[in-house]
C-alpha atoms as a PDB file:
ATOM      1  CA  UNK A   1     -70.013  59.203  -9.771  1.00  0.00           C
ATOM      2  CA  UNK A   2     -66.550  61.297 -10.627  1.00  0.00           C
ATOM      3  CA  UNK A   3     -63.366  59.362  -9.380  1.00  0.00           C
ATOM      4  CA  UNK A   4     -60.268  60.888  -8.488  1.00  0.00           C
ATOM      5  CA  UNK A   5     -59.343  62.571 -11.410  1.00  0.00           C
ATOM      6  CA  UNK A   6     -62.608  64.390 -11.504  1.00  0.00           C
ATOM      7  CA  UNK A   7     -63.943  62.976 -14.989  1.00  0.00           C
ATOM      8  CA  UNK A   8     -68.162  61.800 -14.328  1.00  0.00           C
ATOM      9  CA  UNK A   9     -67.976  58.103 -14.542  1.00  0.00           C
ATOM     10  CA  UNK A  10     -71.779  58.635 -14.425  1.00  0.00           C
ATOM     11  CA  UNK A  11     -73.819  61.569 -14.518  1.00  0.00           C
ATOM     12  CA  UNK A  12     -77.539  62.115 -13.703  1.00  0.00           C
ATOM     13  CA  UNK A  13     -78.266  58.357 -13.347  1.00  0.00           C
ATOM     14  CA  UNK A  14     -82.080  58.070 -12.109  1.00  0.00           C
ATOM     15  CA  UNK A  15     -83.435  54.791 -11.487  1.00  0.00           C
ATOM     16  CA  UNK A  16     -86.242  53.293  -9.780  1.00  0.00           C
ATOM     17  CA  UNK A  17     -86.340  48.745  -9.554  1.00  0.00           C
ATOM     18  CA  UNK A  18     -89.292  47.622  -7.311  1.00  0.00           C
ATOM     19  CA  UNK A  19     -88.973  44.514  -5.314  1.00  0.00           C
ATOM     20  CA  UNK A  20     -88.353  41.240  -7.620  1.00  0.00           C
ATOM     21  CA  UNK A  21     -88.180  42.698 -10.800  1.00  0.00           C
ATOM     22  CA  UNK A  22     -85.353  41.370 -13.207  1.00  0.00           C
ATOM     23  CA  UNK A  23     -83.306  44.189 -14.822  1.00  0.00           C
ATOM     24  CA  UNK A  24     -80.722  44.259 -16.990  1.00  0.00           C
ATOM     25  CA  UNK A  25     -78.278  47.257 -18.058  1.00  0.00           C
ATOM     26  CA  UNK A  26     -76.791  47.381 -21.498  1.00  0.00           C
ATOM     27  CA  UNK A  27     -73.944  49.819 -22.425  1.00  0.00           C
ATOM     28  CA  UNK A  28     -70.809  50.656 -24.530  1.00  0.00           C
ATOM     29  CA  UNK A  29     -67.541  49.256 -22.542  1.00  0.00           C
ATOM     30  CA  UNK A  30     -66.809  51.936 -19.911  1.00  0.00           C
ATOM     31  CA  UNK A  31     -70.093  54.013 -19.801  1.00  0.00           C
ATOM     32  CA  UNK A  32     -70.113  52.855 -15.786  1.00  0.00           C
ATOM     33  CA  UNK A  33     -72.243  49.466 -15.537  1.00  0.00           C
ATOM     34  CA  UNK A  34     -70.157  48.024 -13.586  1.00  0.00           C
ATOM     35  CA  UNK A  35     -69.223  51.002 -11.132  1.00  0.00           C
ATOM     36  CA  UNK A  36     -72.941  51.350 -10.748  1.00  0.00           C
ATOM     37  CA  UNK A  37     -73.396  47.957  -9.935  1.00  0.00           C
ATOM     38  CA  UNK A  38     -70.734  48.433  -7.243  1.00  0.00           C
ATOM     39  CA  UNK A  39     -72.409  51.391  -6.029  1.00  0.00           C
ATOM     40  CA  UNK A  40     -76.009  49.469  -5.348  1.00  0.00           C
ATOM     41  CA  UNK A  41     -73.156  47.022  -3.728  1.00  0.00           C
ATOM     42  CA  UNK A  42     -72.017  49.622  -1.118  1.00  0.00           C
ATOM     43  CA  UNK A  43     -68.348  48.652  -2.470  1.00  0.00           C
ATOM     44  CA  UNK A  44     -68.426  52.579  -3.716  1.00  0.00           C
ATOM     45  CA  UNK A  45     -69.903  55.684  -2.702  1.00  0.00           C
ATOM     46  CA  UNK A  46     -71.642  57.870  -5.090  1.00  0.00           C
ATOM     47  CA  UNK A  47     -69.832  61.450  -5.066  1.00  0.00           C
ATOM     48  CA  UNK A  48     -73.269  63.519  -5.430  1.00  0.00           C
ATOM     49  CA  UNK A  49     -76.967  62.266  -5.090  1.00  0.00           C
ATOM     50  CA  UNK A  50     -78.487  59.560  -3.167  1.00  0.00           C
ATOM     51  CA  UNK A  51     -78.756  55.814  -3.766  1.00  0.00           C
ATOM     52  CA  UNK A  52     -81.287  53.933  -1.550  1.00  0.00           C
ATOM     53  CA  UNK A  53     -82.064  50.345  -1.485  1.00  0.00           C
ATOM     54  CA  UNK A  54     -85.698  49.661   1.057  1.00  0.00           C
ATOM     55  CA  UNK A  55     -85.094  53.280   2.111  1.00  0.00           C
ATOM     56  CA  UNK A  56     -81.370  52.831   3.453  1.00  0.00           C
ATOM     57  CA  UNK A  57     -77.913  53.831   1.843  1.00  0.00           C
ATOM     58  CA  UNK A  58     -76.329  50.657   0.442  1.00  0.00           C
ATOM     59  CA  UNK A  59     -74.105  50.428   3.874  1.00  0.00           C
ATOM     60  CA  UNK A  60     -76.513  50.367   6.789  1.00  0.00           C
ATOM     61  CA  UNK A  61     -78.936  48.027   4.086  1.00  0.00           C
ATOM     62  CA  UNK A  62     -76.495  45.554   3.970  1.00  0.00           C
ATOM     63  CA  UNK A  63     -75.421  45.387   7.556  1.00  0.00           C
ATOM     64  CA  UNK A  64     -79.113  45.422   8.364  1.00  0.00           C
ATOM     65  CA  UNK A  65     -82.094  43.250   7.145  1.00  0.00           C
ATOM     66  CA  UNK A  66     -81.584  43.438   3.424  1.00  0.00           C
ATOM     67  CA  UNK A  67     -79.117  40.517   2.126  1.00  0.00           C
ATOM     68  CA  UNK A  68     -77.672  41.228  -0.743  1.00  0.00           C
ATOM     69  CA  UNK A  69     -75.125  39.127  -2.908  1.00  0.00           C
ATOM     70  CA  UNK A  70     -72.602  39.980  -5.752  1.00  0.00           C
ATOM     71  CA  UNK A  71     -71.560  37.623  -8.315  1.00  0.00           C
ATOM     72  CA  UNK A  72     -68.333  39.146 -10.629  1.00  0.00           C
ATOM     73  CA  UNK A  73     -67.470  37.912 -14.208  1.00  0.00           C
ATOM     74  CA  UNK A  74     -64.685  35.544 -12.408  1.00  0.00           C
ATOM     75  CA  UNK A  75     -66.294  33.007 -10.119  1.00  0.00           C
ATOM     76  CA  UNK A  76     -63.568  34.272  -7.706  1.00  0.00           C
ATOM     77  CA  UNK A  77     -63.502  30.518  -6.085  1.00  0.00           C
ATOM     78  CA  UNK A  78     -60.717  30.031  -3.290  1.00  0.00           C
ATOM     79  CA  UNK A  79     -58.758  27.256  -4.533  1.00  0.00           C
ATOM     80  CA  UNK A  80     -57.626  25.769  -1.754  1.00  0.00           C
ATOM     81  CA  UNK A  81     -60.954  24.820  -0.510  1.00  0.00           C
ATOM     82  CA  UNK A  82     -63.237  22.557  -1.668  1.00  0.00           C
ATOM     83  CA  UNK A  83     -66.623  23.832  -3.546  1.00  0.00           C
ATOM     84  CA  UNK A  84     -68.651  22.954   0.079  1.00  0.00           C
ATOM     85  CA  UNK A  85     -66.312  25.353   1.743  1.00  0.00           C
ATOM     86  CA  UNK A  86     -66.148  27.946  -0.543  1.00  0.00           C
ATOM     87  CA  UNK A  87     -70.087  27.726   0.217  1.00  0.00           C
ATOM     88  CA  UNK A  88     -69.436  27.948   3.757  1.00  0.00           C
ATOM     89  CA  UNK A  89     -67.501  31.373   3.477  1.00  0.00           C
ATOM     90  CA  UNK A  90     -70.722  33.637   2.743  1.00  0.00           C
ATOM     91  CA  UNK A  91     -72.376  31.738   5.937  1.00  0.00           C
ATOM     92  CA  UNK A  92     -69.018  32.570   8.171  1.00  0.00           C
ATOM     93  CA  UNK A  93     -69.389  35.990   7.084  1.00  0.00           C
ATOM     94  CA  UNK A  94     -72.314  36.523   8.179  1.00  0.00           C
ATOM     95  CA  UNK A  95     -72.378  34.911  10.840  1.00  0.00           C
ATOM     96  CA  UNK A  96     -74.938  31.944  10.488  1.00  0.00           C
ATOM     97  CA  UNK A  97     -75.021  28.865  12.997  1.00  0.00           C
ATOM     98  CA  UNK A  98     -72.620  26.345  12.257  1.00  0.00           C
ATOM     99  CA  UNK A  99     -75.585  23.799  12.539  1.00  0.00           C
ATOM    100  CA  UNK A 100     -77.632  25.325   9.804  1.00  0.00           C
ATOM    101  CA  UNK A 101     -74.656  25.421   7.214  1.00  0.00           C
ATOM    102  CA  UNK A 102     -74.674  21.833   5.925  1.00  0.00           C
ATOM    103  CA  UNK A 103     -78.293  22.478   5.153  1.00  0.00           C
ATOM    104  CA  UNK A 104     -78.267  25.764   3.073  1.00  0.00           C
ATOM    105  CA  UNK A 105     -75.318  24.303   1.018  1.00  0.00           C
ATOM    106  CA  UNK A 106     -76.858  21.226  -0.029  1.00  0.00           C
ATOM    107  CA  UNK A 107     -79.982  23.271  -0.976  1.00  0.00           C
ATOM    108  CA  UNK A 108     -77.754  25.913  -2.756  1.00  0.00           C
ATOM    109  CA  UNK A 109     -76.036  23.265  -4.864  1.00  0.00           C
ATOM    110  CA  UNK A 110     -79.097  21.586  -5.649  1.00  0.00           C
ATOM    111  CA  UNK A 111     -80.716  24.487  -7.136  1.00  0.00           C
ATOM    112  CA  UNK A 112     -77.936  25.021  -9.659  1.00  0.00           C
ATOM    113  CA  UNK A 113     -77.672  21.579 -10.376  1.00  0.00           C
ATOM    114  CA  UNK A 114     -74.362  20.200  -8.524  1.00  0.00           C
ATOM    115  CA  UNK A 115     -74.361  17.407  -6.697  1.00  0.00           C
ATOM    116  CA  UNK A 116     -73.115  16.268  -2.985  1.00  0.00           C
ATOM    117  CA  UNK A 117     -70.115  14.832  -5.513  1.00  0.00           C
ATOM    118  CA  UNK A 118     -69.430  18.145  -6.841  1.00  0.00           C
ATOM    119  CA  UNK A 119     -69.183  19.451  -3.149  1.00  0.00           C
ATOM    120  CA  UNK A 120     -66.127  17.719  -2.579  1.00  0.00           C
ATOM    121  CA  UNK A 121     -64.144  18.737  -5.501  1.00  0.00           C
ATOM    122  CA  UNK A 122     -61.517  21.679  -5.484  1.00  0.00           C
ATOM    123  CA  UNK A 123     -62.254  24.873  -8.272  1.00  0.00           C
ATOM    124  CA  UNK A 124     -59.151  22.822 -10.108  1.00  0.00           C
ATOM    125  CA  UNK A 125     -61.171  19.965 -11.228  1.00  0.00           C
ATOM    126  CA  UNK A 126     -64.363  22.163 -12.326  1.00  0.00           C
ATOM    127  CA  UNK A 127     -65.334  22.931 -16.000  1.00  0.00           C
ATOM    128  CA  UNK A 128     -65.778  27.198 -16.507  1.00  0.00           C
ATOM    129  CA  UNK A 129     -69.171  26.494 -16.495  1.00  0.00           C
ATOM    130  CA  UNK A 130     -69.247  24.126 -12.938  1.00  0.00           C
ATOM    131  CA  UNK A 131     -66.823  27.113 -11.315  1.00  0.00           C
ATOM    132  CA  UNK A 132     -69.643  29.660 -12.611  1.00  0.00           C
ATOM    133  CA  UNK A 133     -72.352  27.383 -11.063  1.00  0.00           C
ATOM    134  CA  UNK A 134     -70.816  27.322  -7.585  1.00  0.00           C
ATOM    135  CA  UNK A 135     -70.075  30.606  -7.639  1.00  0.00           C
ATOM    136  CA  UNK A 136     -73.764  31.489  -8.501  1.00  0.00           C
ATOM    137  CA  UNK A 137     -74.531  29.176  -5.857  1.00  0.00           C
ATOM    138  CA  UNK A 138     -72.426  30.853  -3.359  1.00  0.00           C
ATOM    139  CA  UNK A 139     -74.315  34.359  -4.036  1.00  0.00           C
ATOM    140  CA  UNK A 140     -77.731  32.125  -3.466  1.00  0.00           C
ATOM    141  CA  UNK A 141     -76.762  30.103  -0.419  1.00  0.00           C
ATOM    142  CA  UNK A 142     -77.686  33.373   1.935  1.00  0.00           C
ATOM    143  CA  UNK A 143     -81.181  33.488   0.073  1.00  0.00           C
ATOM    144  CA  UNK A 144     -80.804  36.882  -1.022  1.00  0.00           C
ATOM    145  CA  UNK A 145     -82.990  40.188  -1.755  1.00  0.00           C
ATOM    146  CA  UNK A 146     -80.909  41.910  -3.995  1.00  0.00           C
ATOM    147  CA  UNK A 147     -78.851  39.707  -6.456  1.00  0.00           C
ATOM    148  CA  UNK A 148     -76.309  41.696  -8.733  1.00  0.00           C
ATOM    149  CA  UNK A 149     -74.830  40.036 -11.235  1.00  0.00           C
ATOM    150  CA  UNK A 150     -71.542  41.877 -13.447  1.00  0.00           C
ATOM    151  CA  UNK A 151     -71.506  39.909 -16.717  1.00  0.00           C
ATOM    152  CA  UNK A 152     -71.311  36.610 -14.692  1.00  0.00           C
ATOM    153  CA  UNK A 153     -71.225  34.394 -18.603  1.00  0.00           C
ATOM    154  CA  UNK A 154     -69.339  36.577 -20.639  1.00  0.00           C
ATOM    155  CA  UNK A 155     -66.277  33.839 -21.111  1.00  0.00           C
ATOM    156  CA  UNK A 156     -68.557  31.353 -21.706  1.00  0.00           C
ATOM    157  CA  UNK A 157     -69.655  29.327 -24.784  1.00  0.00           C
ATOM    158  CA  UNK A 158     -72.600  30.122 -26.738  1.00  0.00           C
ATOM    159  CA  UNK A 159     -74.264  26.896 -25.734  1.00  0.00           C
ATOM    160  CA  UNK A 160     -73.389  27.190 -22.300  1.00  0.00           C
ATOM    161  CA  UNK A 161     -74.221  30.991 -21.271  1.00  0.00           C
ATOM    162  CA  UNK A 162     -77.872  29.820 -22.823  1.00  0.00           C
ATOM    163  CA  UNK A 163     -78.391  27.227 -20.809  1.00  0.00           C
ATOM    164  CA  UNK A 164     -77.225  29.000 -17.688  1.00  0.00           C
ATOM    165  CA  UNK A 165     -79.661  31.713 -18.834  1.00  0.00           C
ATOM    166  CA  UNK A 166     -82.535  29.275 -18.951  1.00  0.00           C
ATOM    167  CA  UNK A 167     -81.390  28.180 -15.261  1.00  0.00           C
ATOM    168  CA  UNK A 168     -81.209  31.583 -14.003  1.00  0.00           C
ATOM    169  CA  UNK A 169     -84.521  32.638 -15.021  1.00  0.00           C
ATOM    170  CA  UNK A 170     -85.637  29.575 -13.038  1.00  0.00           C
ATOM    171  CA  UNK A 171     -84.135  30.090 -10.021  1.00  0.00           C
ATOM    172  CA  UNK A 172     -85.526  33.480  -9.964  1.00  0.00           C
ATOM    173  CA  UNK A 173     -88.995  32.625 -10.964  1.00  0.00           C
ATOM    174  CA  UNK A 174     -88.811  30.122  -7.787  1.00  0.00           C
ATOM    175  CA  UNK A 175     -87.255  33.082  -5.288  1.00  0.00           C
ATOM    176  CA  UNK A 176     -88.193  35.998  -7.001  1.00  0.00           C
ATOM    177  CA  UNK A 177     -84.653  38.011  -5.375  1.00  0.00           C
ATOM    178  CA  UNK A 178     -84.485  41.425  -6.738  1.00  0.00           C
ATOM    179  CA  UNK A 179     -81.722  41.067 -10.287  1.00  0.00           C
ATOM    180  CA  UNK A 180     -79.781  43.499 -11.915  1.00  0.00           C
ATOM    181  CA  UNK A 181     -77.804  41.959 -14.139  1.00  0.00           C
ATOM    182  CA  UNK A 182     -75.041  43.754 -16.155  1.00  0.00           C
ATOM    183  CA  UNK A 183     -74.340  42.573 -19.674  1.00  0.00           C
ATOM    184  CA  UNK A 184     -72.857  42.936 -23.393  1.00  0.00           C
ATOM    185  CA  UNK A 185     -75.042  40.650 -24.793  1.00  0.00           C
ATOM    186  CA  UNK A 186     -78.017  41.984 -26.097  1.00  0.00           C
ATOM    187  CA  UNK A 187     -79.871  38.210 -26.352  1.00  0.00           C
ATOM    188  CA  UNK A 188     -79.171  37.729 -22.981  1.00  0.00           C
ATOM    189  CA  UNK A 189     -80.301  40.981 -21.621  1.00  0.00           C
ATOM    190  CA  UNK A 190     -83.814  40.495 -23.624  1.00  0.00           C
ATOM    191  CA  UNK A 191     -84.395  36.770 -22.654  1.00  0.00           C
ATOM    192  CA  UNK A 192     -83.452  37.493 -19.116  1.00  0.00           C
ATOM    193  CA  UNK A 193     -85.090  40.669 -18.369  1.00  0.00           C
ATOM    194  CA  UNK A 194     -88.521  42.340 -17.485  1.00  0.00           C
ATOM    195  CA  UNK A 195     -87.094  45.465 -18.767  1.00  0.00           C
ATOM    196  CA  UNK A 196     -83.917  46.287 -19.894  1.00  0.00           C
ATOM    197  CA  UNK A 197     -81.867  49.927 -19.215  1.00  0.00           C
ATOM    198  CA  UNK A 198     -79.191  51.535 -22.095  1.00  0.00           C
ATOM    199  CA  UNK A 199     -76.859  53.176 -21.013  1.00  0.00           C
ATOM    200  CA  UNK A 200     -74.850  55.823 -23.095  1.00  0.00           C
ATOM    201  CA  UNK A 201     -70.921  56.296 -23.152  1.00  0.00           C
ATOM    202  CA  UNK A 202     -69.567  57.888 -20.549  1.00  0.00           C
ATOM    203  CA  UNK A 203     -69.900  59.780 -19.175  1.00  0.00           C
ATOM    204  CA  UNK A 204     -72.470  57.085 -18.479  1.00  0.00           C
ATOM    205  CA  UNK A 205     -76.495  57.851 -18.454  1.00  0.00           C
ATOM    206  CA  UNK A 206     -79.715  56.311 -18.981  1.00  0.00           C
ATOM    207  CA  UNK A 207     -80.906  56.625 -22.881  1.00  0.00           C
ATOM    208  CA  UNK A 208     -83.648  53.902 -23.055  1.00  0.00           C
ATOM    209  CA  UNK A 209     -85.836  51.988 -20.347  1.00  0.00           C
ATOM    210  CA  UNK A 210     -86.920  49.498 -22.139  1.00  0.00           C
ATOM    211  CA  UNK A 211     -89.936  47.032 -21.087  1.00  0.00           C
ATOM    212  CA  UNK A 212     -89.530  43.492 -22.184  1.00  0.00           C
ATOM    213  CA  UNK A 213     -92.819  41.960 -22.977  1.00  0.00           C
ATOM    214  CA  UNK A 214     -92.083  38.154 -23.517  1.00  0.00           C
ATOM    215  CA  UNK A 215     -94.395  35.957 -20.615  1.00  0.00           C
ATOM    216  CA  UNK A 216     -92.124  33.911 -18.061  1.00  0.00           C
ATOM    217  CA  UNK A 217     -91.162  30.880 -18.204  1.00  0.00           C
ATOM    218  CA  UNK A 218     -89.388  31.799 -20.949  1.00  0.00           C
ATOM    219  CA  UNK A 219     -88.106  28.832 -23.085  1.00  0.00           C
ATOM    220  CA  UNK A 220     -85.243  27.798 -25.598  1.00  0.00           C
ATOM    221  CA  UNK A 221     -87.980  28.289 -28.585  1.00  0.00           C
ATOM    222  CA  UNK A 222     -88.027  31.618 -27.540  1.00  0.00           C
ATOM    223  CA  UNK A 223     -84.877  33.182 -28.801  1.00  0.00           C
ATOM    224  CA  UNK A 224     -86.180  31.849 -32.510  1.00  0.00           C
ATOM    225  CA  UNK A 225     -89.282  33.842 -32.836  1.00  0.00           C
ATOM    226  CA  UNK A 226     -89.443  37.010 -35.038  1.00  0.00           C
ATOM    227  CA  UNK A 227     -90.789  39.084 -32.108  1.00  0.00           C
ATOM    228  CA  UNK A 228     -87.786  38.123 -29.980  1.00  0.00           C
ATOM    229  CA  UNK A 229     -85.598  38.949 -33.022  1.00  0.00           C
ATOM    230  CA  UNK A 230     -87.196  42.257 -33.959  1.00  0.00           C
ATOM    231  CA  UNK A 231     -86.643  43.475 -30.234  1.00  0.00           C
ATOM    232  CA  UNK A 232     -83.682  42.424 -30.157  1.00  0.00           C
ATOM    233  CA  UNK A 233     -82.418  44.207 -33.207  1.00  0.00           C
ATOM    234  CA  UNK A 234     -84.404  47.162 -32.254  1.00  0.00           C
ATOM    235  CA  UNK A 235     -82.122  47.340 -28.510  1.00  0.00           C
ATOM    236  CA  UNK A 236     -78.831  46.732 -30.591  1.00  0.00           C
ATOM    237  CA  UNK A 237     -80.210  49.788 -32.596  1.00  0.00           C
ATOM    238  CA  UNK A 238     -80.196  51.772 -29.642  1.00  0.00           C
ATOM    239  CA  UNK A 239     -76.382  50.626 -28.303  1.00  0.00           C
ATOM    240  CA  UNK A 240     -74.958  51.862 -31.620  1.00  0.00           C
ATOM    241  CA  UNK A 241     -76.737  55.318 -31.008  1.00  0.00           C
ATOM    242  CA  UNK A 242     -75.086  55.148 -27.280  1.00  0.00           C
ATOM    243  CA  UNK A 243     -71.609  54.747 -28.797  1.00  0.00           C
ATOM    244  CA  UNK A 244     -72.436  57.477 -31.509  1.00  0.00           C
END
């Protein structure tokens, strides 16, 4: 991917995620994790090669069976609607029966842990952490396929971004949607992941496809171990040869 001033944003990028598999992609700021994210989105268009996603361009597999669902660093909420309705937009979007909406966003908010209370409240009167819930929720009330995530906890606590980690890995588990989730944080991307990619600067290619070898469900206790330590040391290892 070159943009207009002809500079490779990415360069020889060649990646292959099977159905349901959780991956993560690590990389120096600016190597291109987020433009490729946006590429598997269909928001760009890669300027050589091809990108397919169950054997269609990003385009036609969006407007066509496979649903896919972005969720960006800001939740992105509209704040003049309530959390329901901001819900609801996904569903306008694409088009689903009014009758069925009610459903799917009781369901959504239930699987991240909000309540019919928490429907009725504006973005305003949400914690960070509550606006990044509804905004996962939003992504998940179309029961998606493809689920891309662009650093979706990065301004959030320590505390907080592990417990929404530990709920993430849940919701998955249950849905099993395709992930790739794009991240600074090496923790994250190990306790996450079933395999995690490095990226070098850019111009931005693959240094490291790394297989993550921890059984799901994956708990708290986890991130104490020596093994989870030791792998996650070894990964950090490889980000400081990236930025070399």
């Amino acid at each position: 991917m070159a943009f207009a001033a002809g500079v490779p944003t990415l360069r020889d990028v060649s990646i292959d995620i099977p159905a349901g598999q959780f991956v993560s992609l690590l990389g120096p700021s600016g190597c291109g994790k987020s433009t490729l994210l946006r590429l598997m989105a269909g928001l760009l268009t890669p300027t050589a090669g091809t990108l397919t996603i169950a054997g269609q361009t990003p385009e036609i597999a969006r407007r066509t069976a496979t649903r896919m669902a972005f969720v960006f660093q800001d939740p992105t909420l509209l704040p003049w609607r309530t959390v329901a309705q901001n819900l609801h937009l996904p569903l306008e979007l694409q088009g689903v029966p009014v009758a069925e909406h009610a459903a799917l966003i009781s369901s959504s908010l239930r699987l991240i842990g909000l309540s019919d209370d928490d429907a009725r409240k504006r973005p305003r009167m949400l914690s960070g952490g509550m606006r990044m819930r509804v905004s996962l929720a939003r992504a998940l009330v179309t029961a998606p396929e493809l689920l891309l995530l662009d650093e979706p906890f990065a301004a959030l606590d320590d505390v907080l971004r592990q417990q929404l980690n530990e709920e993430l890995v849940r919701i998955w588990r249950e849905k099993m949607w395709t992930a790739v989730f794009v991240t600074h944080n090496v923790a994250e991307a190990v306790f996450l992941s079933e395999r995690v990619l490095v990226m070098s600067s850019r111009p931005g290619t693959l240094i490291a496809d790394v297989p993550i070898p921890f059984a799901y469900p994956r708990t708290p206790e986890l991130r104490g171990t020596a093994e989870f330590a030791k792998l996650t040391a070894d990964l950090s290892a490889r980000l400081r040869e990236a930025v070399a």
